[in-house]
C-alpha atoms as a PDB file:
ATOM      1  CA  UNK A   1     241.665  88.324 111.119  1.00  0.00           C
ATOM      2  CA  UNK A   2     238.792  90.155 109.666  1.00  0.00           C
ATOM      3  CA  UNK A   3     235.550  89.316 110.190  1.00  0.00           C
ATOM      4  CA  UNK A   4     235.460  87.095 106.770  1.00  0.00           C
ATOM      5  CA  UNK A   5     238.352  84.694 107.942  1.00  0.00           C
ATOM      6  CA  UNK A   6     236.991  84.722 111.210  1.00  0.00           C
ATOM      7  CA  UNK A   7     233.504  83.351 110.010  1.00  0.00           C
ATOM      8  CA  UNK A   8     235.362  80.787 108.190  1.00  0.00           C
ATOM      9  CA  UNK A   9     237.562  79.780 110.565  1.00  0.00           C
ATOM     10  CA  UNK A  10     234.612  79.240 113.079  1.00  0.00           C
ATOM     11  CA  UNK A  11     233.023  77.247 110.877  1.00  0.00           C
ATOM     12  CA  UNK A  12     236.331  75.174 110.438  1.00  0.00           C
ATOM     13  CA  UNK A  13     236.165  74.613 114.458  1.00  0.00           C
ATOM     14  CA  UNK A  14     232.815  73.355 114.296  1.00  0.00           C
ATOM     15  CA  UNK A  15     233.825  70.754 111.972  1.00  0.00           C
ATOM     16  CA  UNK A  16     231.643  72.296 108.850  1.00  0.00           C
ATOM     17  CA  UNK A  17     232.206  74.329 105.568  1.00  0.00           C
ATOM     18  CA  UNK A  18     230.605  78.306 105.861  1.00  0.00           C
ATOM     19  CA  UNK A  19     227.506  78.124 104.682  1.00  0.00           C
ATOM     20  CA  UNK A  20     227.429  81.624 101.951  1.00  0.00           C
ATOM     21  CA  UNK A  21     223.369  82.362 101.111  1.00  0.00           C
ATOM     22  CA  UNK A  22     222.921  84.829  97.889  1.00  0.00           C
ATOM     23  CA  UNK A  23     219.579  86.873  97.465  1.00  0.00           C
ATOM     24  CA  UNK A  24     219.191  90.029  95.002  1.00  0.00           C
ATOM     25  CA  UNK A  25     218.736  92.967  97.078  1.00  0.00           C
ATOM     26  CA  UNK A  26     214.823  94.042  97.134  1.00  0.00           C
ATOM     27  CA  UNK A  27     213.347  90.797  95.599  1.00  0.00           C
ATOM     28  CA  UNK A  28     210.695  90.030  95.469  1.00  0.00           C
ATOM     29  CA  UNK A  29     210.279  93.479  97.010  1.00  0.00           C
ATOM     30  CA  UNK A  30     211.912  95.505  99.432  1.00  0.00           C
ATOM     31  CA  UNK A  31     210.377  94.226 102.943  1.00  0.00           C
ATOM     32  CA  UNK A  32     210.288  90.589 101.105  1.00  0.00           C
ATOM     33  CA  UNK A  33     214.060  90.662 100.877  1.00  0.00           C
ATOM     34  CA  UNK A  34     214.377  91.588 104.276  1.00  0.00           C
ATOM     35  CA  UNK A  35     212.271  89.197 105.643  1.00  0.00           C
ATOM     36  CA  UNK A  36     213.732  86.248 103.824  1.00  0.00           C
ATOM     37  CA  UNK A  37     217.384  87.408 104.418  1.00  0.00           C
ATOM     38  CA  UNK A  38     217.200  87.663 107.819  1.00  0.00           C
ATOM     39  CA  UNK A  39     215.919  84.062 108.429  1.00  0.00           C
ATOM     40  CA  UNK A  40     218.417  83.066 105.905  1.00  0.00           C
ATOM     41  CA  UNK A  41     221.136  84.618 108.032  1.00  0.00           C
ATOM     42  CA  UNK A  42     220.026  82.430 110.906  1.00  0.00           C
ATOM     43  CA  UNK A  43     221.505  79.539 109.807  1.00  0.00           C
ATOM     44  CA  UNK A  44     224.168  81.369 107.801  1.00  0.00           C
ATOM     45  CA  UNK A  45     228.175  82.276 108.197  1.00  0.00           C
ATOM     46  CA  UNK A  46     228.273  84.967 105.483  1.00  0.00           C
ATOM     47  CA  UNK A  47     226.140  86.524 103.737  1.00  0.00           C
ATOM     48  CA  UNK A  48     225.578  87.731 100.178  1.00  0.00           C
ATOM     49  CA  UNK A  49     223.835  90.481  99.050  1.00  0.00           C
ATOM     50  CA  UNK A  50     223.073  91.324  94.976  1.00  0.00           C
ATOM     51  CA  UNK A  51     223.059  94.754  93.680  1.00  0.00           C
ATOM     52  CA  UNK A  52     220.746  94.502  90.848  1.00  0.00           C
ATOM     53  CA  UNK A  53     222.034  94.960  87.735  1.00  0.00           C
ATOM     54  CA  UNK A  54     220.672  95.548  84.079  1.00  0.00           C
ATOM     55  CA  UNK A  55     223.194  93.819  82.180  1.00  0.00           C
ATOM     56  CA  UNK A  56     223.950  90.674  84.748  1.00  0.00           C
ATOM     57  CA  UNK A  57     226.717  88.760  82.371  1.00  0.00           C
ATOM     58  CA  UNK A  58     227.318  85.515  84.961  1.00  0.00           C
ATOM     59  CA  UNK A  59     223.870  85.352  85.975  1.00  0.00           C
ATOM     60  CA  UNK A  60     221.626  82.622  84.942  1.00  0.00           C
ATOM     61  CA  UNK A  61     217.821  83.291  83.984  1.00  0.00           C
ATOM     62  CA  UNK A  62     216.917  82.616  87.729  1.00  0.00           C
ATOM     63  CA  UNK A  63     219.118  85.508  89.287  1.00  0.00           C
ATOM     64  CA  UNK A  64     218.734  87.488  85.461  1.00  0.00           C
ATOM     65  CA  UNK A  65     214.556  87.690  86.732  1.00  0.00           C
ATOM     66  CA  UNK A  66     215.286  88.533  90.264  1.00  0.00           C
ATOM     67  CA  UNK A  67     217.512  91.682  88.966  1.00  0.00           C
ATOM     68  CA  UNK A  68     214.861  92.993  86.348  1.00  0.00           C
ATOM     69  CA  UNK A  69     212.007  92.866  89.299  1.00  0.00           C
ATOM     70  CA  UNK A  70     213.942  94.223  91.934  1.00  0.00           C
ATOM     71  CA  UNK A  71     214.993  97.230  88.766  1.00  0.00           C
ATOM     72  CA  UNK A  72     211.342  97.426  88.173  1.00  0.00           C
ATOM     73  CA  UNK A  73     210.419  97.979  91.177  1.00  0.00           C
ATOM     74  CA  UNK A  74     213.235 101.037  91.509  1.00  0.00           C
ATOM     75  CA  UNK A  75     215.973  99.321  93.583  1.00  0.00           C
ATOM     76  CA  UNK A  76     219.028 100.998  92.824  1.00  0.00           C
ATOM     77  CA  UNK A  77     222.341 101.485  94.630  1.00  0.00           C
ATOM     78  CA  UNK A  78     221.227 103.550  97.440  1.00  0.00           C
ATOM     79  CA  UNK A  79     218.641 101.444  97.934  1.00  0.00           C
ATOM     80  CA  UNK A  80     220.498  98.132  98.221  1.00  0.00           C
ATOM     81  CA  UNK A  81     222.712 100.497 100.400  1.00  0.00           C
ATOM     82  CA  UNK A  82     219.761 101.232 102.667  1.00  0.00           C
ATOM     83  CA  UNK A  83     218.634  97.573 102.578  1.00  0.00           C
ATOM     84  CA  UNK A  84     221.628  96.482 103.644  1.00  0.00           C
ATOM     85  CA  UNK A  85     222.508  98.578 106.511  1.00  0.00           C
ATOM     86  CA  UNK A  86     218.535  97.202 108.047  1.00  0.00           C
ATOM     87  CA  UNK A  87     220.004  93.646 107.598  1.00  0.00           C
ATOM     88  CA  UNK A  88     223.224  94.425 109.149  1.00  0.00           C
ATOM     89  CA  UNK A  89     220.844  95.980 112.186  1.00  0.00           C
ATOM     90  CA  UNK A  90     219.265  92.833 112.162  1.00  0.00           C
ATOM     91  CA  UNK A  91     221.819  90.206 111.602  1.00  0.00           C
ATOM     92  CA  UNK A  92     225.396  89.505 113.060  1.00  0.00           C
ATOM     93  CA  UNK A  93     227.077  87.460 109.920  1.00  0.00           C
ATOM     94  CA  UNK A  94     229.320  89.603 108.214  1.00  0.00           C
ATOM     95  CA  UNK A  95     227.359  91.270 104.664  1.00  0.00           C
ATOM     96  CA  UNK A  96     229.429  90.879 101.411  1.00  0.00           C
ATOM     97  CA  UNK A  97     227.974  93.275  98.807  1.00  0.00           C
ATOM     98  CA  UNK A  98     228.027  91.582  95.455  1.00  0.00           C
ATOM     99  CA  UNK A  99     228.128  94.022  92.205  1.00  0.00           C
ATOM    100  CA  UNK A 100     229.035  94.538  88.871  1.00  0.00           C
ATOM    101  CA  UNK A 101     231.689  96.868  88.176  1.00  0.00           C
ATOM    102  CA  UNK A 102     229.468  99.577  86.596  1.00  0.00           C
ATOM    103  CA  UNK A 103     227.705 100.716  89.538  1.00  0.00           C
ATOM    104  CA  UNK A 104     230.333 100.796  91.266  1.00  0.00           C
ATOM    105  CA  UNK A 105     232.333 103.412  88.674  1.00  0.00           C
ATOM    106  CA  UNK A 106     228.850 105.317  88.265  1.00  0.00           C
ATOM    107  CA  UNK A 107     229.083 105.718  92.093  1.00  0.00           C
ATOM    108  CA  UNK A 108     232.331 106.590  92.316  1.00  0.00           C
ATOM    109  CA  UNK A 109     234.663 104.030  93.451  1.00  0.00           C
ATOM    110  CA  UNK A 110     235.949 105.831  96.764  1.00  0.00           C
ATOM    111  CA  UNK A 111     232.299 107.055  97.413  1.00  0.00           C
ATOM    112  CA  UNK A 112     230.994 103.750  96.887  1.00  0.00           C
ATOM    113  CA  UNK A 113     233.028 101.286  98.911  1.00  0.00           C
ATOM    114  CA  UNK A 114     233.068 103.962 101.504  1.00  0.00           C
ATOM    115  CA  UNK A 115     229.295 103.837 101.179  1.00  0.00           C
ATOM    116  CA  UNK A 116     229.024 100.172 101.372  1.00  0.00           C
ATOM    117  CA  UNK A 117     230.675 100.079 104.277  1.00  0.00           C
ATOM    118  CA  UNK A 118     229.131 102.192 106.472  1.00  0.00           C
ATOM    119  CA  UNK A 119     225.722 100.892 105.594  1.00  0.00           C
ATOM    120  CA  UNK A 120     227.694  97.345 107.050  1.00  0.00           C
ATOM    121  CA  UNK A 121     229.486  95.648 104.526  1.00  0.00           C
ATOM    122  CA  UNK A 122     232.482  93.336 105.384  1.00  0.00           C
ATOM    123  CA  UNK A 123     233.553  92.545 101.914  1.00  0.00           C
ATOM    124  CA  UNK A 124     232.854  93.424  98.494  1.00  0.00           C
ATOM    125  CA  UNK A 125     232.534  90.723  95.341  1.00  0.00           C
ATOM    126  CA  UNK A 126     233.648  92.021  92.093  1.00  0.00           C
ATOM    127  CA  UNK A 127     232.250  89.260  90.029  1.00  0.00           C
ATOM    128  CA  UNK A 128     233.113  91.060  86.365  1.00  0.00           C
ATOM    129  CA  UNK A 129     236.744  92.843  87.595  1.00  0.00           C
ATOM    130  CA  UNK A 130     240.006  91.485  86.360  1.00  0.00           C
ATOM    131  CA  UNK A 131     241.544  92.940  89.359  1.00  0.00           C
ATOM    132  CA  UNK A 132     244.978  93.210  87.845  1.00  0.00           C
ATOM    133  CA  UNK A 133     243.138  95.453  84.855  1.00  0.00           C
ATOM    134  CA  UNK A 134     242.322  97.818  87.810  1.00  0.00           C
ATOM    135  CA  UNK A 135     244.486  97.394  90.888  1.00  0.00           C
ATOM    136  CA  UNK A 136     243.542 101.022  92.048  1.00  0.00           C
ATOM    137  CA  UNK A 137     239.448  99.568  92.570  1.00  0.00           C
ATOM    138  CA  UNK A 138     240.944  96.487  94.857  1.00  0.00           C
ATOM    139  CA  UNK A 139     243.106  99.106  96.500  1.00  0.00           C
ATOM    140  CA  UNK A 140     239.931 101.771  97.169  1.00  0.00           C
ATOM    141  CA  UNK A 141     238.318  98.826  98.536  1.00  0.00           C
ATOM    142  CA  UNK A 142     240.088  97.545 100.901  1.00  0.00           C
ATOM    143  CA  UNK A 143     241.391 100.961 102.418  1.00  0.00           C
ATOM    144  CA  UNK A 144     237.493 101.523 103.253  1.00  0.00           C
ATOM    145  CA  UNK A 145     237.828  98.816 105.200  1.00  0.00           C
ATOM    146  CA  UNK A 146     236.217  96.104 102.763  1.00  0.00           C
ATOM    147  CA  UNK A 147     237.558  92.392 102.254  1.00  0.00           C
ATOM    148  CA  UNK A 148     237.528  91.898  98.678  1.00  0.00           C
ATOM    149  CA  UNK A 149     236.633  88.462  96.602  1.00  0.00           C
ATOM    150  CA  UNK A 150     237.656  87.690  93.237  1.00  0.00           C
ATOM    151  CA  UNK A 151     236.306  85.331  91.049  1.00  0.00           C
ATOM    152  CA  UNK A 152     238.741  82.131  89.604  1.00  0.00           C
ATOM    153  CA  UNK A 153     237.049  79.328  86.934  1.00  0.00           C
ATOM    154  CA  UNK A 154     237.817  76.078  85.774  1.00  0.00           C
ATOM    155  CA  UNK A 155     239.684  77.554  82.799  1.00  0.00           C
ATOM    156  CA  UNK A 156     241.901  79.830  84.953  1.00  0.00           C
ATOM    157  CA  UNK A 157     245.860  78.687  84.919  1.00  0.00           C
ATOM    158  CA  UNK A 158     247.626  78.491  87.757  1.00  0.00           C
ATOM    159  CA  UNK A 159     249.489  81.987  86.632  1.00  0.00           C
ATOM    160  CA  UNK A 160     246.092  83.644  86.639  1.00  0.00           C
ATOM    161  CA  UNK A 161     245.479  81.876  90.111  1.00  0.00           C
ATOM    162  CA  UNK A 162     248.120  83.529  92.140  1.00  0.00           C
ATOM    163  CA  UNK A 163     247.756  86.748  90.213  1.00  0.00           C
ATOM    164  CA  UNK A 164     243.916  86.838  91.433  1.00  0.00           C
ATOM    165  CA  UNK A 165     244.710  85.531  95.070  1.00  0.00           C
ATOM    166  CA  UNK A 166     247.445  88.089  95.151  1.00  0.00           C
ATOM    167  CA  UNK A 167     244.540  90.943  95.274  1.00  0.00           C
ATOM    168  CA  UNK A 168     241.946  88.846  97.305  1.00  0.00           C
ATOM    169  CA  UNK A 169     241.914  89.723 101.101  1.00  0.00           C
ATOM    170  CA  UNK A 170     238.883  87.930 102.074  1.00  0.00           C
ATOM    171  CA  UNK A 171     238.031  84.367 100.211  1.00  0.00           C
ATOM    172  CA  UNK A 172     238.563  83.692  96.486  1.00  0.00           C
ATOM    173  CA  UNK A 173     235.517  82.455  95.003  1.00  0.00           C
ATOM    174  CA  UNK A 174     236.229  79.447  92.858  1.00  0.00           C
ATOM    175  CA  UNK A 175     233.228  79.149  89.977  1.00  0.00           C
ATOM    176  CA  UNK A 176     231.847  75.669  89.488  1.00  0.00           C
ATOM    177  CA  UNK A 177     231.320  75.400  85.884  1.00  0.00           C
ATOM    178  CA  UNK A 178     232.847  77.297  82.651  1.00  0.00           C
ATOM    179  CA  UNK A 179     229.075  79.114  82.824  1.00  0.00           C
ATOM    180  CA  UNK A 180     226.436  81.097  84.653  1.00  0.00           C
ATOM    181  CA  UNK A 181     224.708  80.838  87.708  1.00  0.00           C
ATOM    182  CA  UNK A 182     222.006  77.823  88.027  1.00  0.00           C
ATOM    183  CA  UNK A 183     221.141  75.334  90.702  1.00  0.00           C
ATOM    184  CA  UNK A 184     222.528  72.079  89.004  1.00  0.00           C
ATOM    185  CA  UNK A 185     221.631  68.550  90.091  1.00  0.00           C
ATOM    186  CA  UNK A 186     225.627  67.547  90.086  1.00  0.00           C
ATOM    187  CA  UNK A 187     228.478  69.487  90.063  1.00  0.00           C
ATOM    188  CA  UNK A 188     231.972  68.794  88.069  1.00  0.00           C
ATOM    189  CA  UNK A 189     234.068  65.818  88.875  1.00  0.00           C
ATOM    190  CA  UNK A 190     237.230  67.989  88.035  1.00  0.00           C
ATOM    191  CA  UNK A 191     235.846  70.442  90.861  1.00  0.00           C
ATOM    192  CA  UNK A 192     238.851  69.277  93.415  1.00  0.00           C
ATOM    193  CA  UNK A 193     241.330  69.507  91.441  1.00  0.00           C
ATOM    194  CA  UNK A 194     240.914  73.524  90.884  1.00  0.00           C
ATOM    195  CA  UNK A 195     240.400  73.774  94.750  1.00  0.00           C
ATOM    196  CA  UNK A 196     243.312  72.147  95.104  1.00  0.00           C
ATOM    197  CA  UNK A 197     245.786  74.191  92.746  1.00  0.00           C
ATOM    198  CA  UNK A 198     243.690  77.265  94.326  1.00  0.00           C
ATOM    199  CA  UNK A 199     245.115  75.816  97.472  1.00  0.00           C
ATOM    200  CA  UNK A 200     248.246  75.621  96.438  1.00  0.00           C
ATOM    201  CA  UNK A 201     249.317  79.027  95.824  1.00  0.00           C
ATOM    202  CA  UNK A 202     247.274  80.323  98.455  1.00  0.00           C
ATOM    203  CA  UNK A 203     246.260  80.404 102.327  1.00  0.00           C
ATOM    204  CA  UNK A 204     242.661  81.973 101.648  1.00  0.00           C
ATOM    205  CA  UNK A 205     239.827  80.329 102.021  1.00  0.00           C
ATOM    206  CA  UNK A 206     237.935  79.045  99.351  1.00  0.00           C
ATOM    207  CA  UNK A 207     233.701  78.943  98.849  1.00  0.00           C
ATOM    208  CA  UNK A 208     232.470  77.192  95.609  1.00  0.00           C
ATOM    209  CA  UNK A 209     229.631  78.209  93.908  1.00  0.00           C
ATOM    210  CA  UNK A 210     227.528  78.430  90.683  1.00  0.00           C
ATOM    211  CA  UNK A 211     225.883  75.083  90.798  1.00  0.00           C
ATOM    212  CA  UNK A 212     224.964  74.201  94.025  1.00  0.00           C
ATOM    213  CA  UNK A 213     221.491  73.019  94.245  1.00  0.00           C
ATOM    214  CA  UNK A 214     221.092  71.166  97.980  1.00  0.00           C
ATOM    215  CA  UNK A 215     222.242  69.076  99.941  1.00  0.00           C
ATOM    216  CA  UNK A 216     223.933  66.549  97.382  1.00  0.00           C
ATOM    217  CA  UNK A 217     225.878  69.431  96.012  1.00  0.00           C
ATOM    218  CA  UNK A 218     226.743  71.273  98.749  1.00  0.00           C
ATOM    219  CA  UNK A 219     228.255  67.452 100.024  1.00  0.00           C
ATOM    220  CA  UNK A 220     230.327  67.365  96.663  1.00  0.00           C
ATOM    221  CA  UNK A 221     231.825  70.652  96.946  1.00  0.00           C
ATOM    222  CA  UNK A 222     232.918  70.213 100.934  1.00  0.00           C
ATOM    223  CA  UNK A 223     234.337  66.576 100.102  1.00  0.00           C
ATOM    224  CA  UNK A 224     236.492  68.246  97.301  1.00  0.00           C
ATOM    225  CA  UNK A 225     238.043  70.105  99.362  1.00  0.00           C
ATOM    226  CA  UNK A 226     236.663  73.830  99.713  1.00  0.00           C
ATOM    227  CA  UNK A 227     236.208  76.076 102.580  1.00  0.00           C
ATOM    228  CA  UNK A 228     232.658  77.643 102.015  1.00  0.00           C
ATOM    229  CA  UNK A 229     229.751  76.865 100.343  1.00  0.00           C
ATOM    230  CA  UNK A 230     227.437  79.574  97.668  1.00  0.00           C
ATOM    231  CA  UNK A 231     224.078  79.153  96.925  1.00  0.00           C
ATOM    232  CA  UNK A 232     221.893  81.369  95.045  1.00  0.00           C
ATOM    233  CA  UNK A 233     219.145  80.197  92.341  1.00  0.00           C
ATOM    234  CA  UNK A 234     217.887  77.625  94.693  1.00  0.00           C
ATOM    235  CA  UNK A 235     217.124  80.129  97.216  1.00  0.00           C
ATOM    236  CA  UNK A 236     215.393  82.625  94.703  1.00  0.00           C
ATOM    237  CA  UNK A 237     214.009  79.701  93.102  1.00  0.00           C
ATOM    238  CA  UNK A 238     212.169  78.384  96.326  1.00  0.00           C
ATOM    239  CA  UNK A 239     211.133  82.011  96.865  1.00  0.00           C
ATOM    240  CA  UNK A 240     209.613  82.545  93.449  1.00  0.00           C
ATOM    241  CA  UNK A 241     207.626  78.667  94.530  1.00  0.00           C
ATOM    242  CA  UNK A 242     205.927  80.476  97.406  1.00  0.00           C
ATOM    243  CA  UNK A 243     208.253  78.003  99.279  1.00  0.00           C
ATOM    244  CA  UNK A 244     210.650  78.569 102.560  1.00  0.00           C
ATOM    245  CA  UNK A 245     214.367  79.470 101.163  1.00  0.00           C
ATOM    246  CA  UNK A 246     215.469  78.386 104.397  1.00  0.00           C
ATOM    247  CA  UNK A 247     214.556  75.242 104.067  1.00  0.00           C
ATOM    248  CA  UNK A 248     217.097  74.905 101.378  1.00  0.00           C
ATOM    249  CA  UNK A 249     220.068  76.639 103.253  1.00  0.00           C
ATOM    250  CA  UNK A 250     219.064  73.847 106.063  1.00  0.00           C
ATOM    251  CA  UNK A 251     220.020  71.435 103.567  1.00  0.00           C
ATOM    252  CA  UNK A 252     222.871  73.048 102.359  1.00  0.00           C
ATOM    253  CA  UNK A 253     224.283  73.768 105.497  1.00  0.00           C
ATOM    254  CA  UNK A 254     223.771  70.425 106.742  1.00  0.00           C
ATOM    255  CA  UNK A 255     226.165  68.264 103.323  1.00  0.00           C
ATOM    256  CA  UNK A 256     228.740  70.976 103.634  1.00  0.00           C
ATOM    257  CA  UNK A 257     229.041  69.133 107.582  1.00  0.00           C
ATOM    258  CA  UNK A 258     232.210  66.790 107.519  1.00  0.00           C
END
C-alpha cells in the first residue's frame, strides 16, 4: 500500500471515514498557513494542500479569495513547495498537493512532481486534467513516486468512471454537486448512488467533497457510502471569522464516525 491507502484503511479499522482538510497554501499568510495546518493535521488522515492559482475554474468565491491573497502576497510554486516540505517536518499525515494543470506545465511536469515530492508530497490532485487527454502527466507522476487523484461528478457515465479510475492510484475524488466549491447546508440525495457505481468499477477508495459544511454533511456523505471525507470553504471560512478551523474538522471528523 502507499501511504494514501494506508491512511484510509486505518481509518476503516477505527470504524470512521478519513477525515481530508483543504487550506490554500500561504493564506492568510505564510506562517498563518502553517500554523493553522498543522493543528488541522492533528485531527486529520490526509491532508490537502492548494497551490494558488489565478484562474481557479472549480473554486467557489471562498477558496477564489484565499488564492488571490495568498498571489498577492507572492506565493507561488516554490513557495507552496517550501511551505509544504515545513508541514511535512511538522506533521506525519501524508500531504496531497492540489493544483491546476498550468503550473504544473510552466514547471515542467518531470521537474515538478519530482519537486513536489521531495518537499513531501504523497499524492498529487489534478482537479482540471482529463487524465486520458494526457496520460504521459499521470505517468510522470506517479514514477516520482506520487499517488495521483482524479476528479469524477455527478454527470460522469459509468464509461468515463472506469476510464478515470483506470489512471487513479491513490483515491478518486467524487465531486458533490454539478458546481464549485462551497460549504453547503445539505448535500445531494443522489450522492450514493454515484459512490456506488464509483464502487462498482473500482477498489479505490473514495472521499466526497465540494459541499461539505460540518458535521451534518460530513454524516450524509459517510452514510452514502464513501471512504473519505473533503472539506475546504468551511475551514477558510472559519479562518477568515477570526475563528478556530479546527473546530470545524472536530465536527467533521466526528459525523464521518459510523
Amino acid at each position: 500500500m502507499n501511504p494514501v491507502s494506508e491512511a484510509f484503511e486505518r481509518a476503516r479499522k477505527e470504524g470512521r471515514r478519513a477525515a481530508i482538510p483543504f487550506l490554500t497554501a500561504g493564506y492568510p499568510d505564510p506562517e498563518g498557513f502553517l500554523d493553522h495546518a498543522t493543528r488541522l493535521a492533528r485531527l486529520a488522515d490526509l491532508f490537502e494542500v492548494g497551490l494558488p492559482f489565478s484562474d481557479p475554474l472549480g473554486d467557489g468565491p471562498v477558496i477564489q479569495r484565499a488564492s488571490e491573497r495568498a498571489l498577492a502576497q507572492g506565493v507561488r510554486t516554490r513557495t507552496t513547495l517550501d511551505l509544504l516540505a515545513r508541514l511535512a517536518e511538522r506533521s506525519r499525515v501524508p500531504l496531497l498537493l492540489m493544483t491546476y494543470l498550468n503550473p504544473v506545465l510552466a514547471w515542467g511536469p518531470e521537474r515538478f512532481f519530482r519537486d513536489a515530492r521531495e518537499a513531501g508530497a504523497a499524492g498529487v490532485i489534478l482537479p482540471d486534467l482529463p487524465p486520458d487527454e494526457d496520460p504521459g502527466i499521470a505517468a510522470l507522476a506517479q514514477e516520482a513516486g506520487l499517488a495521483t487523484v482524479f476528479l469524477l461528478a455527478p454527470t460522469s457515465t459509468d464509461a468515463r468512471i472506469a476510464t478515470v479510475a483506470g489512471y487513479t492510484t491513490g483515491f478518486v475524488y467524487a465531486v458533490s454537486v454539478t458546481g464549485v466549491t462551497g460549504a453547503r447546508d445539505r448535500l445531494p440525495p443522489e450522492l450514493g448512488e454515484l459512490i456506488a457505481r464509483i464502487k462498482r468499477r473500482t477498489a479505490l477508495p473514495v472521499a466526497v467533497g465540494f459541499g461539505v459544511s460540518g458535521r451534518a454533511t460530513a454524516r450524509q456523505v459517510a452514510e452514502a457510502g464513501a471512504d473519505g471525507v473533503v472539506v475546504g470553504s468551511a475551514l477558510i471560512r472559519a479562518i477568515e471569522a477570526g475563528a478556530d478551523p479546527a473546530g470545524v474538522l472536530a465536527e467533521v471528523r466526528e459525523g464521518a464516525r459510523l
